[in-house]
N, C-alpha and C. Protein backbone atom coordinates (compact mmCIF):
# COMPACT_ATOMS: atom_id res chain seq x y z
N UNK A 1 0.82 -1.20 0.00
CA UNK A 1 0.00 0.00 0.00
C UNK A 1 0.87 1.27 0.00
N UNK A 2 1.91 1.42 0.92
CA UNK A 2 2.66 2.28 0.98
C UNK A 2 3.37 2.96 -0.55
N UNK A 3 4.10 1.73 -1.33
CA UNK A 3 4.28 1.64 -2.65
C UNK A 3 3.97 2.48 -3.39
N UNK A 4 2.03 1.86 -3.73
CA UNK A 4 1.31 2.69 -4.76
C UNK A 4 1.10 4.26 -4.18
N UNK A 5 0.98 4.37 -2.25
CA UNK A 5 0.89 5.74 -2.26
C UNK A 5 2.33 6.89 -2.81
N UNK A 6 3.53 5.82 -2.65
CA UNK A 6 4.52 6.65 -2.92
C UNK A 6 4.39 6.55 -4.26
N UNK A 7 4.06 6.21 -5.06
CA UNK A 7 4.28 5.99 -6.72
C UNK A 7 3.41 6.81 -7.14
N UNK A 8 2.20 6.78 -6.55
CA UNK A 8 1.34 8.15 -6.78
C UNK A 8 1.56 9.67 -6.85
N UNK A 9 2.33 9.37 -5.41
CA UNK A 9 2.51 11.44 -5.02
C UNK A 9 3.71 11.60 -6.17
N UNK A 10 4.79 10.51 -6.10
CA UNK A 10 5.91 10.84 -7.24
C UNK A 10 5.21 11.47 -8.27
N UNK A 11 4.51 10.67 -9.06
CA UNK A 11 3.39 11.34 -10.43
C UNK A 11 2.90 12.21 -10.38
N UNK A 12 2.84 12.45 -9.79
CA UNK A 12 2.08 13.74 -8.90
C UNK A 12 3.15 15.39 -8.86
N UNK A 13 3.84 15.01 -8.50
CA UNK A 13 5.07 15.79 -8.24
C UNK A 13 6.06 15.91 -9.56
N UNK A 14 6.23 14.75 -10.16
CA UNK A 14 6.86 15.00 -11.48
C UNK A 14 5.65 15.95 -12.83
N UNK A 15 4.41 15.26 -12.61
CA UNK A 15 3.49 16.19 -13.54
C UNK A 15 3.47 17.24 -13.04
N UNK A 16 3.53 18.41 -11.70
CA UNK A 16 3.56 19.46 -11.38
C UNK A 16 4.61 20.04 -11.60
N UNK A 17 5.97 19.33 -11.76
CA UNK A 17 6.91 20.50 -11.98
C UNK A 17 7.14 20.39 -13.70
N UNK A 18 6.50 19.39 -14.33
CA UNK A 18 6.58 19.53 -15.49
C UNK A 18 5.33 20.71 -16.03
N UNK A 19 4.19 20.77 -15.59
CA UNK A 19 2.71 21.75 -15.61
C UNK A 19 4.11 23.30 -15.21
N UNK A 20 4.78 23.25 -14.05
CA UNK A 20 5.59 24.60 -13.87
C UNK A 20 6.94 25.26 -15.07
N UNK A 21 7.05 24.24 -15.80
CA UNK A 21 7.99 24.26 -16.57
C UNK A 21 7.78 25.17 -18.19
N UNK A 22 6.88 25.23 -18.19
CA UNK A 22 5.92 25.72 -19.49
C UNK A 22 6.48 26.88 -19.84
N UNK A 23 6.89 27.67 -20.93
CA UNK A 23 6.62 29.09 -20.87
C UNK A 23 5.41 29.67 -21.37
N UNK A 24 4.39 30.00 -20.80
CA UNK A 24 3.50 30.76 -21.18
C UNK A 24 2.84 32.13 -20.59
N UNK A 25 1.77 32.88 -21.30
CA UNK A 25 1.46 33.95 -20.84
C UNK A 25 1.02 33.81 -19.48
N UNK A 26 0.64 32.82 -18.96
CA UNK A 26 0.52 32.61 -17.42
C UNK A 26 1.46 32.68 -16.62
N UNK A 27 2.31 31.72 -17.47
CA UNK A 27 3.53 31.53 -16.50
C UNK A 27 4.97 33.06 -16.37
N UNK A 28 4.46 33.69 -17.80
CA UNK A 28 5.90 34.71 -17.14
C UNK A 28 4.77 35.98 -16.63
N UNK A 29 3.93 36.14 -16.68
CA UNK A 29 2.87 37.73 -16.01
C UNK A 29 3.48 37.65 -14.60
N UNK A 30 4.00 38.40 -14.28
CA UNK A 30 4.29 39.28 -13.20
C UNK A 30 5.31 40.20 -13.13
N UNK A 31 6.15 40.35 -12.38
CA UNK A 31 7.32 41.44 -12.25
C UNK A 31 8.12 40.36 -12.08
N UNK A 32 9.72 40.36 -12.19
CA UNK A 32 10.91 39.63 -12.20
C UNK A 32 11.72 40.52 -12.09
N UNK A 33 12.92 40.06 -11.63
CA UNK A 33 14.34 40.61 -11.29
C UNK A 33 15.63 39.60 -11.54
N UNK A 34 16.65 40.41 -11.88
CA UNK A 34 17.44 39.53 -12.48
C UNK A 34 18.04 39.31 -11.53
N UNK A 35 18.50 37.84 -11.43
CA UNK A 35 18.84 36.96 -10.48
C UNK A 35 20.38 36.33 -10.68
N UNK A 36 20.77 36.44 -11.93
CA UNK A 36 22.02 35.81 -12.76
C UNK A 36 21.99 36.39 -14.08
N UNK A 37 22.97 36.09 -14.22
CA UNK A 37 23.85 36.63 -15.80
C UNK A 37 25.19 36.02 -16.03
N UNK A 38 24.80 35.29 -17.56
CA UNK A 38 26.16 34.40 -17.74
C UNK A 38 26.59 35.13 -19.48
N UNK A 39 27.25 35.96 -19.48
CA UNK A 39 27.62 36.68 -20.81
C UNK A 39 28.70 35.43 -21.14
N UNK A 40 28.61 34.86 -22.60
CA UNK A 40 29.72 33.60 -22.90
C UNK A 40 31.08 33.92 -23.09
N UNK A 41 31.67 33.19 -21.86
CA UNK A 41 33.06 33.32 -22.38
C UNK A 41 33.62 34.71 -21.59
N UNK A 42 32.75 35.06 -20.89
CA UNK A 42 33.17 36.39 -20.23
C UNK A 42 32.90 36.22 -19.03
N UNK A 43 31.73 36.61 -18.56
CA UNK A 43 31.55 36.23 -16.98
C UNK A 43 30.06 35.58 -16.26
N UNK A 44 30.11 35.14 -14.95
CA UNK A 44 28.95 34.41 -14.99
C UNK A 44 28.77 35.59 -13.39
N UNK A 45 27.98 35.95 -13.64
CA UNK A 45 27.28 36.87 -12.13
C UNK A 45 25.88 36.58 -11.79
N UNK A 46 26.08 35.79 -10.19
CA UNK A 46 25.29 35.77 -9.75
C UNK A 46 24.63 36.66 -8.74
N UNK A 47 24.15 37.46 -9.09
CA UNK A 47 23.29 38.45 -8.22
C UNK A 47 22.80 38.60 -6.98
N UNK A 48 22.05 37.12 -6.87
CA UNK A 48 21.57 36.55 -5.32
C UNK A 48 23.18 36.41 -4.11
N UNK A 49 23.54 36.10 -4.80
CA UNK A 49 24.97 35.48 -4.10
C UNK A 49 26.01 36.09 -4.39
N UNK A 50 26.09 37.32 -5.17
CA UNK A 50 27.25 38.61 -5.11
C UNK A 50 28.36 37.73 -5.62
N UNK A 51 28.41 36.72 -6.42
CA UNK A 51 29.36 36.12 -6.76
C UNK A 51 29.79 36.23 -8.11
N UNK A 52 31.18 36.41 -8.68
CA UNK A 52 31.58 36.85 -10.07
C UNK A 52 32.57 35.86 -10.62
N UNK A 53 31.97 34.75 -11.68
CA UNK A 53 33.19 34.22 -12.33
C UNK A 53 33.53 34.81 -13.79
N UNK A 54 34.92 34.64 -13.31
CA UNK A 54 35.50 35.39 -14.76
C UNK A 54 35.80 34.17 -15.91
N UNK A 55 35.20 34.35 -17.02
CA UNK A 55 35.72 33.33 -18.27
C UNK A 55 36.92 33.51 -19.07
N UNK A 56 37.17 32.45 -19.71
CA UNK A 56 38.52 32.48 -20.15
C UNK A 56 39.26 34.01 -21.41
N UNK A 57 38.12 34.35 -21.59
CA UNK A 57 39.08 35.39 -22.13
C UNK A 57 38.79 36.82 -21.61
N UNK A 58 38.36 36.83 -20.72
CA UNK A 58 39.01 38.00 -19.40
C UNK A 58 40.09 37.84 -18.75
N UNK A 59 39.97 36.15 -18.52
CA UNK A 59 41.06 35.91 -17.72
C UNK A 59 42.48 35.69 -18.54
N UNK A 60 42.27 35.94 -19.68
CA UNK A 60 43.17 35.74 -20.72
C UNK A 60 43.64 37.07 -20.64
N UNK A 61 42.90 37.98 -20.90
CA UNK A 61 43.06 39.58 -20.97
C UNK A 61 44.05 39.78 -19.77
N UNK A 62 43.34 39.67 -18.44
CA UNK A 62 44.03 39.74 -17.37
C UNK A 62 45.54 39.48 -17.20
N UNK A 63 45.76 38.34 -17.64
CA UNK A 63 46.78 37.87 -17.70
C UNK A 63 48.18 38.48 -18.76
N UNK A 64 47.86 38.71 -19.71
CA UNK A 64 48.63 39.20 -20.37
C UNK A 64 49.18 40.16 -20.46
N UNK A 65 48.09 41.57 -19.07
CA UNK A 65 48.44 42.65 -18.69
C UNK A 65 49.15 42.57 -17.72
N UNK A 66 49.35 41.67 -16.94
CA UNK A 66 49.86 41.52 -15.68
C UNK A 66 49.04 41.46 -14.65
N UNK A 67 48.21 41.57 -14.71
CA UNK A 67 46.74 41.84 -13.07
C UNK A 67 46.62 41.18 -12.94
N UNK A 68 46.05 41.35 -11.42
CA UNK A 68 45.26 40.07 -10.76
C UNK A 68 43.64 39.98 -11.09
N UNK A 69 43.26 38.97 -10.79
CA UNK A 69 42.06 38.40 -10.97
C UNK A 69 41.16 38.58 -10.17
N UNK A 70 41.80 38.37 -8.61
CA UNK A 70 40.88 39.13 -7.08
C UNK A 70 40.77 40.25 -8.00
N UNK A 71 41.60 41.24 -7.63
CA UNK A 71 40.93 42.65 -7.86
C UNK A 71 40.59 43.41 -9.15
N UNK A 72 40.60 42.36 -10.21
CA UNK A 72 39.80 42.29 -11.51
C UNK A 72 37.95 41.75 -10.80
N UNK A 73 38.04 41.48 -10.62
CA UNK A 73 36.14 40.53 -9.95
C UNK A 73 35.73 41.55 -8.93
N UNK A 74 36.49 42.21 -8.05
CA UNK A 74 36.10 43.37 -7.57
C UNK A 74 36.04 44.50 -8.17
N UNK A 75 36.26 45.43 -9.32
CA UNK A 75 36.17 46.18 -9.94
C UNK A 75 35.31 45.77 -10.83
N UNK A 76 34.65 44.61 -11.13
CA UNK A 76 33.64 44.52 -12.32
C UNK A 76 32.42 44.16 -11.63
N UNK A 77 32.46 43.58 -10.22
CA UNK A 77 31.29 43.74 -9.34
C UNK A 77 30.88 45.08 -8.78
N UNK A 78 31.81 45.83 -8.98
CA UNK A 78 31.18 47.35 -9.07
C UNK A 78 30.54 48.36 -10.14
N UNK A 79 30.91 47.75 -11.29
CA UNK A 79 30.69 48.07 -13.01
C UNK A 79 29.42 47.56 -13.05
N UNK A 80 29.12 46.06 -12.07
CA UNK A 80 28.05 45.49 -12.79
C UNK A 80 26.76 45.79 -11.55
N UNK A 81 27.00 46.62 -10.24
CA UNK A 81 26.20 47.15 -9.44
C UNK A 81 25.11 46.92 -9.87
N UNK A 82 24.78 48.22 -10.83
CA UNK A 82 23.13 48.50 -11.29
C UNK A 82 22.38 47.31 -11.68
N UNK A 83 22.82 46.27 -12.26
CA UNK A 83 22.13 45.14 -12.91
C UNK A 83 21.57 45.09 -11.82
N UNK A 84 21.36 44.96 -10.32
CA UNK A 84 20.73 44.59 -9.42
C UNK A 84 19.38 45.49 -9.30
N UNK A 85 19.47 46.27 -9.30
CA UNK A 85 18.22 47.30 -9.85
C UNK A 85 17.10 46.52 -11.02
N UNK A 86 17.94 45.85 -12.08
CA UNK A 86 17.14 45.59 -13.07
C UNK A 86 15.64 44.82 -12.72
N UNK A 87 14.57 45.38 -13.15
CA UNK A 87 13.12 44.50 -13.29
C UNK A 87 12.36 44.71 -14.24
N UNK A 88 12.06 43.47 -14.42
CA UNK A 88 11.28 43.25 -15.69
C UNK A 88 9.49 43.15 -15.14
N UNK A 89 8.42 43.41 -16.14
CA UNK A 89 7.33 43.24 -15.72
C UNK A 89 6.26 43.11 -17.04
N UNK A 90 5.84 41.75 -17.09
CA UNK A 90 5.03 41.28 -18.14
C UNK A 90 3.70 41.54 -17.68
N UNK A 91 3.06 42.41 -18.28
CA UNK A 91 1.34 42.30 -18.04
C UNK A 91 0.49 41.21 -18.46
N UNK A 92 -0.71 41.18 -17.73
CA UNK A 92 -1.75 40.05 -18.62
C UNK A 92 -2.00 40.89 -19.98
N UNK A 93 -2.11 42.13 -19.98
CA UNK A 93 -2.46 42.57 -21.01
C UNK A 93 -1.41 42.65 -22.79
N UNK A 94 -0.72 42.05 -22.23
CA UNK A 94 0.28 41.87 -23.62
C UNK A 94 1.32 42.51 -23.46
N UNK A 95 1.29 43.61 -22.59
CA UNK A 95 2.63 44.69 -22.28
C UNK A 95 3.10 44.69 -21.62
N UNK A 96 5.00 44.98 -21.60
CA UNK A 96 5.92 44.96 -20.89
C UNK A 96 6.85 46.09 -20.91
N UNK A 97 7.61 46.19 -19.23
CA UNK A 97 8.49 47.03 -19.63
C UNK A 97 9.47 46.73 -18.23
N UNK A 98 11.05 47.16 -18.78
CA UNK A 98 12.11 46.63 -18.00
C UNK A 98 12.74 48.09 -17.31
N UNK A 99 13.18 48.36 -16.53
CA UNK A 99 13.16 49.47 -15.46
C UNK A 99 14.91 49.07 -15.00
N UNK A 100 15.59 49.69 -14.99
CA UNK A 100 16.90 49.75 -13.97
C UNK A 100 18.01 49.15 -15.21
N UNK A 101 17.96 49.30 -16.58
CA UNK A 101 18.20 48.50 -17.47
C UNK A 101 19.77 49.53 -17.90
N UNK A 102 21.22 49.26 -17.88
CA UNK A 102 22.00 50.05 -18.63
C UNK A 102 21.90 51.04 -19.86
N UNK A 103 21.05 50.47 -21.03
CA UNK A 103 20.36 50.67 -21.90
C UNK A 103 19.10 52.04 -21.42
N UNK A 104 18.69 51.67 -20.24
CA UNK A 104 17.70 52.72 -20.48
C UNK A 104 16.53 52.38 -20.14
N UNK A 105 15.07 52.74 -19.64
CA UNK A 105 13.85 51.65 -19.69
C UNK A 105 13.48 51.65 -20.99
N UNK A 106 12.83 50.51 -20.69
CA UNK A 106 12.13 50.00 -22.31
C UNK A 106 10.45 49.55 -21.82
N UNK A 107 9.76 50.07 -22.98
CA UNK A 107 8.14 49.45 -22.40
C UNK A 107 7.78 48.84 -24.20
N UNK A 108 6.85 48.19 -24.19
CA UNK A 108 6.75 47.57 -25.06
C UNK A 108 5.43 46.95 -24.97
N UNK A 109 5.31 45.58 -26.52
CA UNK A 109 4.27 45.11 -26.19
C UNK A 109 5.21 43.27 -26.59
N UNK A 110 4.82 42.02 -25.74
CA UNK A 110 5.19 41.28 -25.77
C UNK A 110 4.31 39.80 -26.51
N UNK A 111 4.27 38.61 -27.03
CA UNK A 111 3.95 37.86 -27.54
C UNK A 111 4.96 36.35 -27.33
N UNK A 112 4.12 35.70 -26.97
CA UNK A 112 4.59 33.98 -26.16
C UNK A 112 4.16 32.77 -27.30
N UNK A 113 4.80 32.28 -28.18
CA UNK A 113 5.00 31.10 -29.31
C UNK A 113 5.55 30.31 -27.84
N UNK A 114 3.95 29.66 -27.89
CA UNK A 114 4.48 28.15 -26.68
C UNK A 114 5.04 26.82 -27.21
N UNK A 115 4.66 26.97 -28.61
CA UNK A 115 5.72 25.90 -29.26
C UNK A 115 6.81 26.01 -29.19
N UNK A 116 7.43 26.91 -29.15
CA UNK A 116 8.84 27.21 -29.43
C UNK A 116 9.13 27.87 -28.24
N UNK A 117 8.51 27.78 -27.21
CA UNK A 117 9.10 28.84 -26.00
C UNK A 117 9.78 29.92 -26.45
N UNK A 118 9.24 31.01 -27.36
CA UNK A 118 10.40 32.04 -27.60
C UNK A 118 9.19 33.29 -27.28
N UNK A 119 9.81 34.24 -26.52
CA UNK A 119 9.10 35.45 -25.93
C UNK A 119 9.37 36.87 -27.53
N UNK A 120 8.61 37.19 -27.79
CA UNK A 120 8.71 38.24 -28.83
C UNK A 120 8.37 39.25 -28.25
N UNK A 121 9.50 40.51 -28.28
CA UNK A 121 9.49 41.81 -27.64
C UNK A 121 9.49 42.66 -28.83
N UNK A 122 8.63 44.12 -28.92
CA UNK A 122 8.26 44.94 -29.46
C UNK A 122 8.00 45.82 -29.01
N UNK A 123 9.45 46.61 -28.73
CA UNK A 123 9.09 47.84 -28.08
C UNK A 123 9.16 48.75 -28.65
N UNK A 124 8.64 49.90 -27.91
CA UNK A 124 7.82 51.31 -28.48
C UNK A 124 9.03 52.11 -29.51
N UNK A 125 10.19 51.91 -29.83
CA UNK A 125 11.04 52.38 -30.71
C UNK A 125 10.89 51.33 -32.15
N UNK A 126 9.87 50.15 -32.10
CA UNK A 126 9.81 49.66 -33.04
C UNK A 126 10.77 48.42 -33.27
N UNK A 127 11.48 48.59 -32.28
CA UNK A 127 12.65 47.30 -32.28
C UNK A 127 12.05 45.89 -31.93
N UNK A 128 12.16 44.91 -32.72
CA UNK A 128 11.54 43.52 -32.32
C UNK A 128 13.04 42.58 -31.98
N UNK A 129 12.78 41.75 -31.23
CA UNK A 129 13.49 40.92 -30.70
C UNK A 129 13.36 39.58 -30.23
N UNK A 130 13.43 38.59 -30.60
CA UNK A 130 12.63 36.89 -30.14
C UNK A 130 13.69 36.69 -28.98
N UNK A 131 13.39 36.05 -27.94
CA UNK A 131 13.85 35.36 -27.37
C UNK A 131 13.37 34.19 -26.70
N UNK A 132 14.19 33.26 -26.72
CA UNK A 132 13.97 31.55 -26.45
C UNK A 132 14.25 31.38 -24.71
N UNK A 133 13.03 31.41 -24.67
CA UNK A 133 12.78 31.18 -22.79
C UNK A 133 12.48 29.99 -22.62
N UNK A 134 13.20 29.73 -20.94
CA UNK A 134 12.88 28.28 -20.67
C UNK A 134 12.29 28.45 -19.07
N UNK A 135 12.34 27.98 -18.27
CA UNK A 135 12.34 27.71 -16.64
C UNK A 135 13.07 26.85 -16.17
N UNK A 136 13.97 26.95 -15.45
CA UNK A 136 14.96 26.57 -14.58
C UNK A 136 14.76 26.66 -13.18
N UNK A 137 15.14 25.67 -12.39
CA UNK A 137 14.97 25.92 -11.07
C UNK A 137 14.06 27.15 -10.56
N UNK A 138 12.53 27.39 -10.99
CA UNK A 138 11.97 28.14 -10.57
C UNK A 138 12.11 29.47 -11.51
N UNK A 139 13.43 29.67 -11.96
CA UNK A 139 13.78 31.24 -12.62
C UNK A 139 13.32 31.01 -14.58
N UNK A 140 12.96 31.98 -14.52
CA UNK A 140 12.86 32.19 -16.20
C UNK A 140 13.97 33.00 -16.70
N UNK A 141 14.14 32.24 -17.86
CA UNK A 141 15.47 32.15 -18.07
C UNK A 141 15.63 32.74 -19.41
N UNK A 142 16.13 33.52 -19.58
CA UNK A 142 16.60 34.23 -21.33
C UNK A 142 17.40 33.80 -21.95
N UNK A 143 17.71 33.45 -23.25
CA UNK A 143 18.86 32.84 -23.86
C UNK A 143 18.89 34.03 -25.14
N UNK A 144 19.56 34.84 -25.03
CA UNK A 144 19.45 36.07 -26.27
C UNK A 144 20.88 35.45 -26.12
N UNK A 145 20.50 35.22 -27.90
CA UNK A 145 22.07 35.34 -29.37
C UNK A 145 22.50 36.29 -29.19
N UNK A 146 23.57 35.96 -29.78
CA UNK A 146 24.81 36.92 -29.72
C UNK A 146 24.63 38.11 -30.92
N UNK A 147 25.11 39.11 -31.12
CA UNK A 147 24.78 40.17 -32.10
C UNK A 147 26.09 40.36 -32.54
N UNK A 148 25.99 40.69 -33.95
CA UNK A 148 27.80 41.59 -34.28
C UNK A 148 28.50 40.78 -33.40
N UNK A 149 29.33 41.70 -32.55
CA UNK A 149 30.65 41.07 -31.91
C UNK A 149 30.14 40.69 -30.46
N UNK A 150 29.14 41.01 -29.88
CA UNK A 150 28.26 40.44 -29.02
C UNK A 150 28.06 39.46 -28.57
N UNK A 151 28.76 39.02 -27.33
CA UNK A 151 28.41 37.20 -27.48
C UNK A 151 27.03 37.17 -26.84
N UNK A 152 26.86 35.60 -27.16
CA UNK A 152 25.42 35.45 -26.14
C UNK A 152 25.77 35.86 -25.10
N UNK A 153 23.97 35.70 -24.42
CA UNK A 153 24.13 36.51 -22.99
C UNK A 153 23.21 35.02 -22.19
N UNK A 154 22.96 34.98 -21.08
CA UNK A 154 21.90 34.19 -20.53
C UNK A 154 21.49 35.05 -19.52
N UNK A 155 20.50 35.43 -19.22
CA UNK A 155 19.85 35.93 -18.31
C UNK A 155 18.68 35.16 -17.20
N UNK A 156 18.90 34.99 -16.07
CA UNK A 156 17.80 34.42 -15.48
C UNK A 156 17.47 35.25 -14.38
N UNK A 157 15.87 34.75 -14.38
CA UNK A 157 15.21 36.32 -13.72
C UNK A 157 14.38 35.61 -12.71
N UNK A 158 14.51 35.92 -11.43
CA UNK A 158 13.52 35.60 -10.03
C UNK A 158 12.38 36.47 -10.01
N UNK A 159 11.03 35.47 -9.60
CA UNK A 159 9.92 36.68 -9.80
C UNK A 159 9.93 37.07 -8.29
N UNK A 160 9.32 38.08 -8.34
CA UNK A 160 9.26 39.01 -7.01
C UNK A 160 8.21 38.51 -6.28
């Protein structure tokens, strides 16, 4: 008996975090804050945890100038301050807009392809932009391509 009750709640628990896993207009509507940032090949900052890894060609950079690396990760955890400010906020009504952003705020209107998990941004300067969202450990997660000389970025965002 015990068995089928544990074999149950398992099913139970695996269909719920798979039902949480979704990207849809349900699932990203609210406000979010960025929680992490992994730019490729450059650095991985975690926000929650004030923690900064440097990738190999910073640390390449670093190196070839002579510096250290401690006080390379402390000078770019001060560069990268404001990101902590950053929030994002998806309406039910189709519109969004990101607040505390380097760039600037942006408001817009947004669109969710649940086949493809990719979030389509259209903001008020006319600029469109797809991005391929997933859910991760609770966080929604951005995967924006790289541009020009731009590498990818990953962004993952804690809702408030």
């Amino acid at each position: 008996m015990k068995k089928i009750i544990l074999s149950v709640a398992f099913a139970i628990a695996v269909f719920a975090v798979n039902a949480q896993t979704k990207v849809s207009k349900l699932s990203v509507v609210g406000k979010w804050s960025l929680a992490a940032m992994n730019v490729d090949g450059m650095f991985y900052y975690d926000i929650q945890k004030d923690s900064l890894f440097l990738g190999a060609a910073i640390l390449g950079q670093l190196a070839a100038a002579g510096q250290d690396s401690a006080g390379a990760v402390e000078m770019m955890k001060g560069q990268l301050e404001p990101l902590k400010e950053m929030a994002f906020s998806f309406n039910t009504d189709g519109s969004y807009n990101v607040a505390g952003s380097p760039q600037g705020a942006e408001k817009g209107t947004y669109t969710i392809d649940e086949a493809t998990e990719t979030i389509t941004l259209n903001n008020s300067k006319g600029t469109k932009k797809d991005i391929k969202s997933s859910f991760k450990n609770g966080r929604l997660v951005f995967n924006v391509p790289s541009e020009g000389a731009a590498p990818a970025t990953t962004m993952e965002l804690r809702k408030n």
